[in-house]
Protein backbone atom coordinates (compact mmCIF):
# COMPACT_ATOMS: atom_id res chain seq x y z
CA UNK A 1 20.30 4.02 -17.53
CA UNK A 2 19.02 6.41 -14.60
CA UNK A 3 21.03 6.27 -11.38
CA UNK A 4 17.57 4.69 -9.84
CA UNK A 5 18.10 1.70 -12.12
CA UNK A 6 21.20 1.24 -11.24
CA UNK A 7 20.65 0.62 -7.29
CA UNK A 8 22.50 -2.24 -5.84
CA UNK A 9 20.93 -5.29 -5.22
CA UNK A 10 19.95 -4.58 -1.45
CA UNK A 11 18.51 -0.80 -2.59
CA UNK A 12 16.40 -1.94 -5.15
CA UNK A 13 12.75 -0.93 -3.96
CA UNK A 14 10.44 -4.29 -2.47
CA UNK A 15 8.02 -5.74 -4.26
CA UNK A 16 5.08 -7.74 -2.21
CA UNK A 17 4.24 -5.28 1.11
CA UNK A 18 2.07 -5.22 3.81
CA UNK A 19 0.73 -2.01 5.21
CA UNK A 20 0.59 -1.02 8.68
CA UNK A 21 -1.28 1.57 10.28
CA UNK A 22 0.69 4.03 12.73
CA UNK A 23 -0.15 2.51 16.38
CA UNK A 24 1.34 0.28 18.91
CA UNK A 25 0.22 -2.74 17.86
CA UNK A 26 1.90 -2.65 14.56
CA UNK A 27 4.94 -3.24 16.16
CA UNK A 28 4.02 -5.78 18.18
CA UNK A 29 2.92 -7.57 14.82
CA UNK A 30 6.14 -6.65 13.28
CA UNK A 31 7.66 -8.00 16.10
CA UNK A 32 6.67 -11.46 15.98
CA UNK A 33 7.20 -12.28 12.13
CA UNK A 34 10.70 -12.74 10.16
CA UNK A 35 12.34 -9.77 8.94
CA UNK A 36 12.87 -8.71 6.24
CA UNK A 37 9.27 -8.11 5.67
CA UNK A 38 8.36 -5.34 3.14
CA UNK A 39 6.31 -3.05 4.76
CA UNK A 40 4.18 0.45 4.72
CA UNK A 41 3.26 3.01 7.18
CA UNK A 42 0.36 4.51 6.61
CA UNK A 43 0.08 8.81 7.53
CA UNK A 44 -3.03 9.53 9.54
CA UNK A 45 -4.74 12.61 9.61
CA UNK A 46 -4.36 12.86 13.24
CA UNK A 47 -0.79 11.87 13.58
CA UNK A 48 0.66 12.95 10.51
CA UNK A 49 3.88 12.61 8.20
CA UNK A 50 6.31 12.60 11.57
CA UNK A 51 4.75 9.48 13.29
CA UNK A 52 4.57 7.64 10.47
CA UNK A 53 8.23 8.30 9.84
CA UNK A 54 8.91 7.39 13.61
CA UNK A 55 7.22 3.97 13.04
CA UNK A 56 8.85 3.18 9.75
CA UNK A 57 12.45 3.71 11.56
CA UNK A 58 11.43 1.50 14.36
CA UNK A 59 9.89 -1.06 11.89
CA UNK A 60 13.60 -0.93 10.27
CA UNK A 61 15.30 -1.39 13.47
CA UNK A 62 13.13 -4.72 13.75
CA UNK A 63 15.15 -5.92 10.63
CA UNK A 64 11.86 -5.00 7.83
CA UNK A 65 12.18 -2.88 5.20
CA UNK A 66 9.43 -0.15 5.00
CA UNK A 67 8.45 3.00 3.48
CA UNK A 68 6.31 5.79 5.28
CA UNK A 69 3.60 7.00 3.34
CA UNK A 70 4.25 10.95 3.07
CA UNK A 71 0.83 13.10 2.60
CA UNK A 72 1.38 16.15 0.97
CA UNK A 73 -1.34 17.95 2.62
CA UNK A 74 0.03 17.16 5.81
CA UNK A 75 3.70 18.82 4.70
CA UNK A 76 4.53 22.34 6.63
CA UNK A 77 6.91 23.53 4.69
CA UNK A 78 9.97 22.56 2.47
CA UNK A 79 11.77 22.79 5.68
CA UNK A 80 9.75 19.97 6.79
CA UNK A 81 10.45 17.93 3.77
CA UNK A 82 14.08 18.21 4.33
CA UNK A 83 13.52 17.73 8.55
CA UNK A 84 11.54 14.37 7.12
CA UNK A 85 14.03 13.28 4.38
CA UNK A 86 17.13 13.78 6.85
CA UNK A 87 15.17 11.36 9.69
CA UNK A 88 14.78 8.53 6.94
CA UNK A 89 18.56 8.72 5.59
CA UNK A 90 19.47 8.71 9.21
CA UNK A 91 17.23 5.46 9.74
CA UNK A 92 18.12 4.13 6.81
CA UNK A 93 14.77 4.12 5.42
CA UNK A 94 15.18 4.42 1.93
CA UNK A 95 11.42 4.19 0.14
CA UNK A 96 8.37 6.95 0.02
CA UNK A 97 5.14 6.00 -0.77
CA UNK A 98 3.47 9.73 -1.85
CA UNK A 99 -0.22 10.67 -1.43
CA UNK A 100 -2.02 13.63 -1.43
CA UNK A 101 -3.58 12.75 2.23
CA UNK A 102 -6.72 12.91 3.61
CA UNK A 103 -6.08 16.39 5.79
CA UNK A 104 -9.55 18.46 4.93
CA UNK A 105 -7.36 21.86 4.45
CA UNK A 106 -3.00 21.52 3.69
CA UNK A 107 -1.34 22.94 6.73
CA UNK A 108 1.35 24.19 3.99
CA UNK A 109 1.59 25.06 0.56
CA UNK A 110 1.24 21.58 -1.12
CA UNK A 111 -2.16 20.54 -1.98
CA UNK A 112 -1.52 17.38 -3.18
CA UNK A 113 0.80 14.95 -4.33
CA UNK A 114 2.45 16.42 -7.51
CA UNK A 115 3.01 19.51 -5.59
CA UNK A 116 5.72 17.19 -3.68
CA UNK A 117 6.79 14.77 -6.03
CA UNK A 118 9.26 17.38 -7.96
CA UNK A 119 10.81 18.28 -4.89
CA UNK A 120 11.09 14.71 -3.89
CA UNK A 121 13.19 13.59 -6.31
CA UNK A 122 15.25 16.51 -6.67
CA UNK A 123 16.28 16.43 -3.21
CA UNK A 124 20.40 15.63 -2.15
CA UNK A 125 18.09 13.34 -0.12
CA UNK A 126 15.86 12.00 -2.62
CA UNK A 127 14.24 8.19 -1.76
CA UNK A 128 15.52 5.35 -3.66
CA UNK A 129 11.86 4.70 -4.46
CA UNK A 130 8.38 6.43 -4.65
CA UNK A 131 5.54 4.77 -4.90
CA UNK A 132 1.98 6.73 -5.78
CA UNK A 133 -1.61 5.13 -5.40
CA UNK A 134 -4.24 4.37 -7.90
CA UNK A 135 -8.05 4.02 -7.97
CA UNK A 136 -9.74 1.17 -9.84
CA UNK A 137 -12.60 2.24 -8.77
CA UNK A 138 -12.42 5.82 -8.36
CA UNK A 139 -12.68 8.23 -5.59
CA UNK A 140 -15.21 9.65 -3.39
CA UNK A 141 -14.02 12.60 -3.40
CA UNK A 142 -12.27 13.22 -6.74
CA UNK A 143 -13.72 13.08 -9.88
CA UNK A 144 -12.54 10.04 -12.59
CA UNK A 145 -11.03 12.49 -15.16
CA UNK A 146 -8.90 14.57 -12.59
CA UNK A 147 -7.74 11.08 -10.66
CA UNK A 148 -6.88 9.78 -14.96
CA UNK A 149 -4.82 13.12 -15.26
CA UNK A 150 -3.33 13.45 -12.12
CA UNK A 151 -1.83 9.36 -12.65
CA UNK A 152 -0.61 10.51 -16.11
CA UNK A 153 1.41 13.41 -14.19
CA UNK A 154 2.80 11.09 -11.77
CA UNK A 155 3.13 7.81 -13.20
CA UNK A 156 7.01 9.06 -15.03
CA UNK A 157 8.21 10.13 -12.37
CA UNK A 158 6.75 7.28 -10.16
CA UNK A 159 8.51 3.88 -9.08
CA UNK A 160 5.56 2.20 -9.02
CA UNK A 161 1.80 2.31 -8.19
CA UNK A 162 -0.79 0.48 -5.49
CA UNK A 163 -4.39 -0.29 -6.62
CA UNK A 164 -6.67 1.12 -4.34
CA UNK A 165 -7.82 -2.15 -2.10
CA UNK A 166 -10.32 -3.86 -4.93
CA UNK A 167 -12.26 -7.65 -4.46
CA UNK A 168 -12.97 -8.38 -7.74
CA UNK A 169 -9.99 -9.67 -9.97
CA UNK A 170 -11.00 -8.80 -13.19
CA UNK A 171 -12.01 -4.94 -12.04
CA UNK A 172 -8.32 -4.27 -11.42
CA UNK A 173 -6.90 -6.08 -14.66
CA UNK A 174 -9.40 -4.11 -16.80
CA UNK A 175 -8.27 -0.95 -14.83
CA UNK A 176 -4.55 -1.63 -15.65
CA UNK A 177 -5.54 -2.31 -19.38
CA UNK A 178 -6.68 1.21 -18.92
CA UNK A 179 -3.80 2.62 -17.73
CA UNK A 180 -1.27 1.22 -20.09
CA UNK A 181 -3.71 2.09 -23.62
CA UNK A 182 -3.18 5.48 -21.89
CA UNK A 183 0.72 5.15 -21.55
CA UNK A 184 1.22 4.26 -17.98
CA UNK A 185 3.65 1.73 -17.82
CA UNK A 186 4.63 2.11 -14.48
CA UNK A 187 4.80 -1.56 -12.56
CA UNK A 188 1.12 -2.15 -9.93
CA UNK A 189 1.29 -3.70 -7.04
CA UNK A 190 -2.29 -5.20 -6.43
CA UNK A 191 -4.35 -4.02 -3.11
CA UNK A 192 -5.42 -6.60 -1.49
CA UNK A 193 -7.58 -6.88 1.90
CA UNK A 194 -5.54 -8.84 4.55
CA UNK A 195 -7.49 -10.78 7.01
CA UNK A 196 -9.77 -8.70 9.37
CA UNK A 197 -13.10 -8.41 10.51
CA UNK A 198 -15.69 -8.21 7.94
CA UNK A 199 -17.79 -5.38 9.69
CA UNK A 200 -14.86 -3.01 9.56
CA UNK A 201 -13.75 -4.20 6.55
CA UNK A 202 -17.16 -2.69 4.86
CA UNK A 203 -17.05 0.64 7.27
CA UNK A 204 -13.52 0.88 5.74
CA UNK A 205 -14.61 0.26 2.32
CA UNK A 206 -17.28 2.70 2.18
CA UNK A 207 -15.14 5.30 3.85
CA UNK A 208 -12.67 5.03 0.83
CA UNK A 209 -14.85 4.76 -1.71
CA UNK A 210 -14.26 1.72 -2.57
CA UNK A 211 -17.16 0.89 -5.63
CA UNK A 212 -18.82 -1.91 -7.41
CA UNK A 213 -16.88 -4.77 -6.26
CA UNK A 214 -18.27 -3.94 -2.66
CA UNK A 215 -21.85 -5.39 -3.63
CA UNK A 216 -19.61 -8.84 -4.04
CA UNK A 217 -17.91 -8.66 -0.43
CA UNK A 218 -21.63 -7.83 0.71
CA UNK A 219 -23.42 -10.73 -1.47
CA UNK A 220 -20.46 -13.39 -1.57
CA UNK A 221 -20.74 -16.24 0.80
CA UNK A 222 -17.26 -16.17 1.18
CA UNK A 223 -17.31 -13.25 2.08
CA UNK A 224 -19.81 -13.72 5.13
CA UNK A 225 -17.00 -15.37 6.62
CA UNK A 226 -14.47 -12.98 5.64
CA UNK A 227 -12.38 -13.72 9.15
CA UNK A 228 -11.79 -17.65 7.59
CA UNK A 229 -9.78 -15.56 4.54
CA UNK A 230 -11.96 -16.80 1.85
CA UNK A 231 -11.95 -13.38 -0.04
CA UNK A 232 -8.57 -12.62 0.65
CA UNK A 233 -7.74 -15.67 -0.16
CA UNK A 234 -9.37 -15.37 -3.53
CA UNK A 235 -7.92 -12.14 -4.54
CA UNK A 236 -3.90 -14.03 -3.62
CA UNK A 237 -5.01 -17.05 -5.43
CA UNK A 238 -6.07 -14.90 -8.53
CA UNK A 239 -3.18 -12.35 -8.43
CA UNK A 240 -0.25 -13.90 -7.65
CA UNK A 241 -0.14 -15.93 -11.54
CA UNK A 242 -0.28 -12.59 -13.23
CA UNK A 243 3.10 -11.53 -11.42
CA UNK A 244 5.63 -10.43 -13.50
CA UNK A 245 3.78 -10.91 -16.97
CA UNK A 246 2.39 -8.87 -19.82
CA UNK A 247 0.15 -6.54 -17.47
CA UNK A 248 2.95 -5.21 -15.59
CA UNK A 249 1.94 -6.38 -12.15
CA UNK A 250 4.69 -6.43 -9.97
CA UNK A 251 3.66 -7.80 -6.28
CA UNK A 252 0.66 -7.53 -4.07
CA UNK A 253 0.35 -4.91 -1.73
CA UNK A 254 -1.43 -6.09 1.49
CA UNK A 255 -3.94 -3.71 3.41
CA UNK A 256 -3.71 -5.86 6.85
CA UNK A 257 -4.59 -2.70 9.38
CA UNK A 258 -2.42 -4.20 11.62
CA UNK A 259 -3.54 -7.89 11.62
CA UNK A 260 0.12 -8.93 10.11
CA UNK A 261 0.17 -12.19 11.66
CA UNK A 262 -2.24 -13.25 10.13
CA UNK A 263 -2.26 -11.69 6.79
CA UNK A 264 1.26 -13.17 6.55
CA UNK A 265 -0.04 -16.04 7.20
CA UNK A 266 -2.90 -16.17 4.89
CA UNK A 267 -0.54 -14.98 1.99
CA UNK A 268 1.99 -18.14 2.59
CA UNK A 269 -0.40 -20.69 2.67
CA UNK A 270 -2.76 -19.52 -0.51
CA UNK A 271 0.29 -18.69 -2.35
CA UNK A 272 1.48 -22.65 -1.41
CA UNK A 273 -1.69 -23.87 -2.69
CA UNK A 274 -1.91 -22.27 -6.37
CA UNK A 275 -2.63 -25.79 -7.82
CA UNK A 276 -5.28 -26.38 -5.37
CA UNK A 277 -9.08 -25.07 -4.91
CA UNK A 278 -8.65 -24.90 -1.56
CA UNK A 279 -6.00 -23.09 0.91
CA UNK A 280 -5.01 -25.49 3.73
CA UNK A 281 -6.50 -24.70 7.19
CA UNK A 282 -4.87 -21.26 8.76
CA UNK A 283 -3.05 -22.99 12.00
CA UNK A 284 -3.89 -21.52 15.47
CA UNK A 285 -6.43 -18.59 16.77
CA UNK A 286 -5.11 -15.14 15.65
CA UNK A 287 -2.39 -13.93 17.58
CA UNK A 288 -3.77 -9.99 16.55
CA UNK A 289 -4.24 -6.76 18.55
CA UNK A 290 -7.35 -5.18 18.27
CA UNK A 291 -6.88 -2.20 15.89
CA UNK A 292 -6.78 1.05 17.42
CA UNK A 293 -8.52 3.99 16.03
């Protein structure tokens, strides 16, 4: 048994989370739900690796348990893996969740994520868990055999991986079918979009590359009204059953850019109704912050 599996109870890595990107208002959010909430920082390209340490410490102050996202691109030097690593212990942040970040050119010598991921868990202050990303529906920016290869790499060494955000159920199931014929059998958490507007969530979508299941959030009636929750709604109602069984899916992982009020919300009262067509009515006007960019 490695020493990861045998954390104690209260160190053993989350398994639903919300993500949260690194401004203001994500702590306001944080602020006004019950801890312990699992959640993510994401690392902008503008802020980088520090800030999104700095919120994850303040999110664990608020009585949550999150885990920065750490881009290797946007990693000076192994000194600043250590300065990084130290913070966390010292914050008692105790989760990584490694990409290879969206920096155009590294401003050190790791060019993406495997580059780090040795290092990471060799470290006297290695994270109790890592989590590493994959792409249902590809990349725009990385071709489908190098993203295939690059998960094979990871995936041992891995704690678990998100799906890219995805709308259409039975794209991500066939895409973990994929993974585990090729050997992955590291647990997914399912992406899922939280409740936001559906104008940004499309600019968002296309920005990431998200593929084929975008024609549905453009043609779906539901999804028209995407601010009612009926596609996130969908995706909870579909995903949540196939927790814990024979494809390996271990939670949902919620993309709520910084509505978390509401996507909390949303989650609870789909995840009430499983034996019901419909959710009941979401209770009160968002309380959300406009997102910041």
């Amino acid at each position: 048994m490695s020493l990861r599996e045998m954390q104690p109870a209260e160190l053993q890595r989350p398994t639903d989370q919300y993500e949260l990107l690194p401004f203001d208002s994500a702590l306001t959010e944080a602020a006004a739900v019950a801890p312990s909430l699992n959640v993510t920082v994401t690392c902008s390209p503008r802020l980088g690796n520090d800030e999104a340490v700095d919120l994850a410490i303040k999110l664990r102050s608020l009585g949550h348990t999150p885990t920065p996202h750490i881009a290797a691109r946007m990693v000076r030097s192994a000194g600043h893996l250590d300065e990084l690593l130290s913070r966390m212990n010292a914050g008692n942040v105790r989760g990584v969740f490694l990409v290879g970040g969206d920096a155009a050119q590294p401003v050190g010598p790791y060019r993406r994520a495997l580059d780090v991921l040795g290092e990471l868990r060799a470290h006297p202050l290695a994270p109790r868990w890592i989590g590493i990303p994959g792409y249902p529906e590809g990349h725009p920016l990385i071709s489908s055999d190098v993203l295939a290869d690059d998960l094979r790499l990871k995936a041992p060494e891995a704690d678990y991986i998100v799906s890219q955000m995805c709308f259409e159920p039975e794209r991500i199931t066939g895409w973990i079918d994929e993974i585990r014929t090729d050997g992955i059998v590291a647990p997914v958490r399912v992406g899922i979009p939280g409740v936001v507007n559906r104008r940004r969530l499309l600019e968002i979508s296309m920005r990431i590359g998200v593929g084929s299941s975008l024609s549905f959030l453009r043609k779906n009636r539901g999804a028209r009204q995407l601010g009612q929750a009926e596609v996130s709604g969908r995706m909870v109602r579909e995903i949540r059953p196939l927790v814990g069984g024979e494809l390996g899916i271990e939670g949902m992982h919620l993309y709520t850019f910084n509505r978390l009020v509401d996507t909390v919300r949303l989650v609870e009262e789909y995840s009430d109704n499983l034996t019901t067509n419909e959710p009941r009515r979401l209770a009160g006007p968002s309380s959300a912050s406009p997102i910041e960019e």
